[in-house]
C-alpha atoms as a PDB file:
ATOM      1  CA  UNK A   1      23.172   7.396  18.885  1.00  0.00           C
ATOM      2  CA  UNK A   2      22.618   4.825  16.637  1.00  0.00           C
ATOM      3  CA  UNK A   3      24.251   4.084  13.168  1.00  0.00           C
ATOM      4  CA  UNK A   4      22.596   1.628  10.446  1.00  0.00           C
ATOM      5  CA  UNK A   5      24.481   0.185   7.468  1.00  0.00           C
ATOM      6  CA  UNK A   6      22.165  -1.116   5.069  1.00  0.00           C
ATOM      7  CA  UNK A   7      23.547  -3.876   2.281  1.00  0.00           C
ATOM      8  CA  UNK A   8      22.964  -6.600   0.004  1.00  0.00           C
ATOM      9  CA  UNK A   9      20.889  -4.606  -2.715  1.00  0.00           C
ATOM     10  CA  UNK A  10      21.200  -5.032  -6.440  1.00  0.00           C
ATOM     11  CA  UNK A  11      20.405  -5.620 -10.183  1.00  0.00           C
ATOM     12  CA  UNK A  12      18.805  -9.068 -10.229  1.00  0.00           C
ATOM     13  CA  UNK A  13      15.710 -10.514 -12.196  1.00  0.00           C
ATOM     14  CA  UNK A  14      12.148 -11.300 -11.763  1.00  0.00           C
ATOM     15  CA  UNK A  15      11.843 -14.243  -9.799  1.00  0.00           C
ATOM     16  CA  UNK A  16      15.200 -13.642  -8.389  1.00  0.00           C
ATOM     17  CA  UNK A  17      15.605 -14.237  -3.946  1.00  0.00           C
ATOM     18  CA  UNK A  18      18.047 -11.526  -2.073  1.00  0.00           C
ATOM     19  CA  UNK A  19      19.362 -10.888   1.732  1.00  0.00           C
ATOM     20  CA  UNK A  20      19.647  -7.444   3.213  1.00  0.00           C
ATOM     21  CA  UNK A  21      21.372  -6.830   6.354  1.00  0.00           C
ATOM     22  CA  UNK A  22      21.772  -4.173   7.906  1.00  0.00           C
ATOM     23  CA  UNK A  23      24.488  -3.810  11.128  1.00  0.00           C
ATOM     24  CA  UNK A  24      23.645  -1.420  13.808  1.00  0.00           C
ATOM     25  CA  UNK A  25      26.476   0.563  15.842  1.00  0.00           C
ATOM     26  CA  UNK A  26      26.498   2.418  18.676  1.00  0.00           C
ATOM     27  CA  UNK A  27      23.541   1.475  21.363  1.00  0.00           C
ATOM     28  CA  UNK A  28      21.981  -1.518  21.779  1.00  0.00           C
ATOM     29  CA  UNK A  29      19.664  -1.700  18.796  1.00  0.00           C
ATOM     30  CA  UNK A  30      18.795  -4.989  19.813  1.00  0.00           C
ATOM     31  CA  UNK A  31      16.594  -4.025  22.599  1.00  0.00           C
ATOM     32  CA  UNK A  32      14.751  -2.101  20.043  1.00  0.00           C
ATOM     33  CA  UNK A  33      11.822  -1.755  17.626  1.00  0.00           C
ATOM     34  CA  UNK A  34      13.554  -2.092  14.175  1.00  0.00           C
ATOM     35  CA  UNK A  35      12.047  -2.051  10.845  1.00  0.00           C
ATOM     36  CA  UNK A  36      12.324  -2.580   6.984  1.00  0.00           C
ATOM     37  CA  UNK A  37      11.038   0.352   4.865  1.00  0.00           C
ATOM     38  CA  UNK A  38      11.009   0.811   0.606  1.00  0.00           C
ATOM     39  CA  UNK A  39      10.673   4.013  -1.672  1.00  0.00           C
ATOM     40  CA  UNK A  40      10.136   3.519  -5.071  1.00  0.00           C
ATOM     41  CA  UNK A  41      10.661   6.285  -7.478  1.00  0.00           C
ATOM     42  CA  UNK A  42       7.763   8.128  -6.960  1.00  0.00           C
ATOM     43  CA  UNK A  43       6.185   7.142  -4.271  1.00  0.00           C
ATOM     44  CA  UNK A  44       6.039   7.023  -0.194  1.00  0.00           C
ATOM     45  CA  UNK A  45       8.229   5.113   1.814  1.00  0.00           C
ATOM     46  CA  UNK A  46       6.553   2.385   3.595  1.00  0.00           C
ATOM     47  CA  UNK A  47       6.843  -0.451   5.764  1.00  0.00           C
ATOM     48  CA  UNK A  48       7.970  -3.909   5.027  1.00  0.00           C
ATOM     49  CA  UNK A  49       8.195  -5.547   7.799  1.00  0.00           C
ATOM     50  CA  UNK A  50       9.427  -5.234  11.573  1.00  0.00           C
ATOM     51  CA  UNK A  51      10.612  -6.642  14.625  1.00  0.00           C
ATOM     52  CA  UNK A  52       9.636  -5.097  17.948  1.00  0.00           C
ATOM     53  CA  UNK A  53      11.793  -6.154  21.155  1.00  0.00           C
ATOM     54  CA  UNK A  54       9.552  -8.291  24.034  1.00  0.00           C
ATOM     55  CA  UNK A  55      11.081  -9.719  27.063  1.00  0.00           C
ATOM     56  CA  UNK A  56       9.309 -12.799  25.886  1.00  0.00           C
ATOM     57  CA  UNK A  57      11.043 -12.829  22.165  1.00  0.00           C
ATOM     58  CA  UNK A  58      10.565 -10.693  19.358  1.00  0.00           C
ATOM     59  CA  UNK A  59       6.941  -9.885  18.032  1.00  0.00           C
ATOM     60  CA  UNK A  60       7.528  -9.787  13.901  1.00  0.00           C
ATOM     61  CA  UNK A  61       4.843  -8.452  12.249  1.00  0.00           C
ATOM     62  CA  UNK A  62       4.437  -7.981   8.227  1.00  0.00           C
ATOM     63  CA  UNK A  63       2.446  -5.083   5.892  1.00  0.00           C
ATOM     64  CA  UNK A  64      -0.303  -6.977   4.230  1.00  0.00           C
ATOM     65  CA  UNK A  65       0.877  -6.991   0.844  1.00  0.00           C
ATOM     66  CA  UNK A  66       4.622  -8.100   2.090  1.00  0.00           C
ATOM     67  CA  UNK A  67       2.954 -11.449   3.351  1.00  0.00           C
ATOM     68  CA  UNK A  68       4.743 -14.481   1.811  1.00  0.00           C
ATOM     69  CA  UNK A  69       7.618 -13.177   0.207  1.00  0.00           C
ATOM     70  CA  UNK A  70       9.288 -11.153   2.606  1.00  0.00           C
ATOM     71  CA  UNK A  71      11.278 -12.550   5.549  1.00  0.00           C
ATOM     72  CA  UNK A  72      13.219 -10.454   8.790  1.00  0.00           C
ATOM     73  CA  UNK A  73      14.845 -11.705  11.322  1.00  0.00           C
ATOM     74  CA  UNK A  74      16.960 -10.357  13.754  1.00  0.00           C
ATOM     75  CA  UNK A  75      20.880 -11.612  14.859  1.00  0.00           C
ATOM     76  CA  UNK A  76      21.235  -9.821  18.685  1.00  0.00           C
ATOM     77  CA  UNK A  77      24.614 -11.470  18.626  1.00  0.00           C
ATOM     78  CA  UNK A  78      25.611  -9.288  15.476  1.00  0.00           C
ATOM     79  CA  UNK A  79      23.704  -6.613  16.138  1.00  0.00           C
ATOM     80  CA  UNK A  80      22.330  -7.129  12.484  1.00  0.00           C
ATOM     81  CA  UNK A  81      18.752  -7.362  11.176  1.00  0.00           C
ATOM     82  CA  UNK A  82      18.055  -9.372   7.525  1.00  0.00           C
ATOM     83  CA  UNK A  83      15.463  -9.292   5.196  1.00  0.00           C
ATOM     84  CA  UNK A  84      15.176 -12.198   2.574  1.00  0.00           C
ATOM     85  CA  UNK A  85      13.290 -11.421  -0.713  1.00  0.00           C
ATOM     86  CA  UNK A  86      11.803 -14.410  -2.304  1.00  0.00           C
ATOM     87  CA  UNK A  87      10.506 -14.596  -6.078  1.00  0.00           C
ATOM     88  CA  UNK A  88      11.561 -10.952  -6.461  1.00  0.00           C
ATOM     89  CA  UNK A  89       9.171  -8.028  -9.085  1.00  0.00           C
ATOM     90  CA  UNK A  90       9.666  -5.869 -11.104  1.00  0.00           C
ATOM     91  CA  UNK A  91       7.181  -3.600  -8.459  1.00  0.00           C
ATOM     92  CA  UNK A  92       9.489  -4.432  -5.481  1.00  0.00           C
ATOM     93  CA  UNK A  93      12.398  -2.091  -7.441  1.00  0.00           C
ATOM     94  CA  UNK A  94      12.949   0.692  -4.248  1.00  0.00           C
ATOM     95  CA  UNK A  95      15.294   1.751  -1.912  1.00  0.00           C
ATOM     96  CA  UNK A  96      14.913  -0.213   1.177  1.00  0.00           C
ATOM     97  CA  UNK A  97      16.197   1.413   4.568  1.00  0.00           C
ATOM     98  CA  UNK A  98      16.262   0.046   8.117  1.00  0.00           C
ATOM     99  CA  UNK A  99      15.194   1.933  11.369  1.00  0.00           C
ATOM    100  CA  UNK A 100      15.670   1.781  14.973  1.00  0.00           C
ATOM    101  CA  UNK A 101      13.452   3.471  17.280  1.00  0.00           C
ATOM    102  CA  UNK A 102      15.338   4.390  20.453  1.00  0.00           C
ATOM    103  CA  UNK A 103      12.536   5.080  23.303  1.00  0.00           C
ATOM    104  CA  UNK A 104      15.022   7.370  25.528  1.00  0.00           C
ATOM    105  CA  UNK A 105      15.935   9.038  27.231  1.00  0.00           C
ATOM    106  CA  UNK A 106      14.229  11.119  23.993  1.00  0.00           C
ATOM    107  CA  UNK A 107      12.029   9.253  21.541  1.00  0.00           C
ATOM    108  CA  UNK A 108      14.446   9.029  18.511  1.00  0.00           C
ATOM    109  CA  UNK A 109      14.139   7.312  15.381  1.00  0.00           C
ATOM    110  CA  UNK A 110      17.331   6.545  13.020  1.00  0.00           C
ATOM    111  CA  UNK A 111      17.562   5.663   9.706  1.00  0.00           C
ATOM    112  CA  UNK A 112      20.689   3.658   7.351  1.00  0.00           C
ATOM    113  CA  UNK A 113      21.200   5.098   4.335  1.00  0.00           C
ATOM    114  CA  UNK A 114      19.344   2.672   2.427  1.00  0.00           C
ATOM    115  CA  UNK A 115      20.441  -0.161  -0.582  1.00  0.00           C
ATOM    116  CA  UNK A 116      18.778  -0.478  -3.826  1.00  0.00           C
ATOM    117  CA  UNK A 117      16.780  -2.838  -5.395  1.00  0.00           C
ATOM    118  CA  UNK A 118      16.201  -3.002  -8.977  1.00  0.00           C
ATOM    119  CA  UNK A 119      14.287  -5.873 -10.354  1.00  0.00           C
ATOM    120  CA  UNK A 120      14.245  -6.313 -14.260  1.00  0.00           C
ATOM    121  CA  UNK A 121      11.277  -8.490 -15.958  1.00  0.00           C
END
């Protein structure tokens, strides 16, 4: 089992930076895939940005339209993940949630609640 506390949403403006984090509990989400995901009102969820575990170091990959603003990185220490928003929209306004994807001994994927962005022109 593995708990995900997502913070460091807000009101801000258009061209505004911010930091998520989001702490994991419970098992060691560190030796895991993790992601960012957004929903905007509206629409799908999709995929920011993510960070999947490699004996070798972390393998970070991005969505293509998240290239150049958008930032994770990963604190094993903490057990917390970031994402830094640079020169934030009015389009990036969504709820943005962290996973984990546990492998075993049963495939399981868990979510954080999520923190809101809302970005105001």
């Amino acid at each position: 089992q593995v708990r995900l506390v997502e913070s460091g949403g807000g009101l801000v403006q258009a061209e505004d930076s911010l930091r998520l984090t989001c702490v994991a509990s419970g098992r060691r989400a560190s030796n895991y895939d993790m992601a960012w995901y957004r929903q905007a009102p509206g629409k799908e969820r999709e995929i920011v940005a993510s960070i999947r575990f490699s004996f070798r170091g972390d393998i970070i990959s991005y969505a293509d339209s998240m290239k150049g603003r958008f930032t994770i990185s990963r604190d094993n220490a903490k057990h917390t993940m970031d994402l830094q928003i640079s020169h934030l929209q009015p389009q990036d306004t969504s709820i943005y949630y962290c996973n984990v994807i546990v492998p075993c001994p049963i495939k399981s994927i868990y979510w954080g609640q999520g923190t809101q962005i809302t970005v105001y022109a």
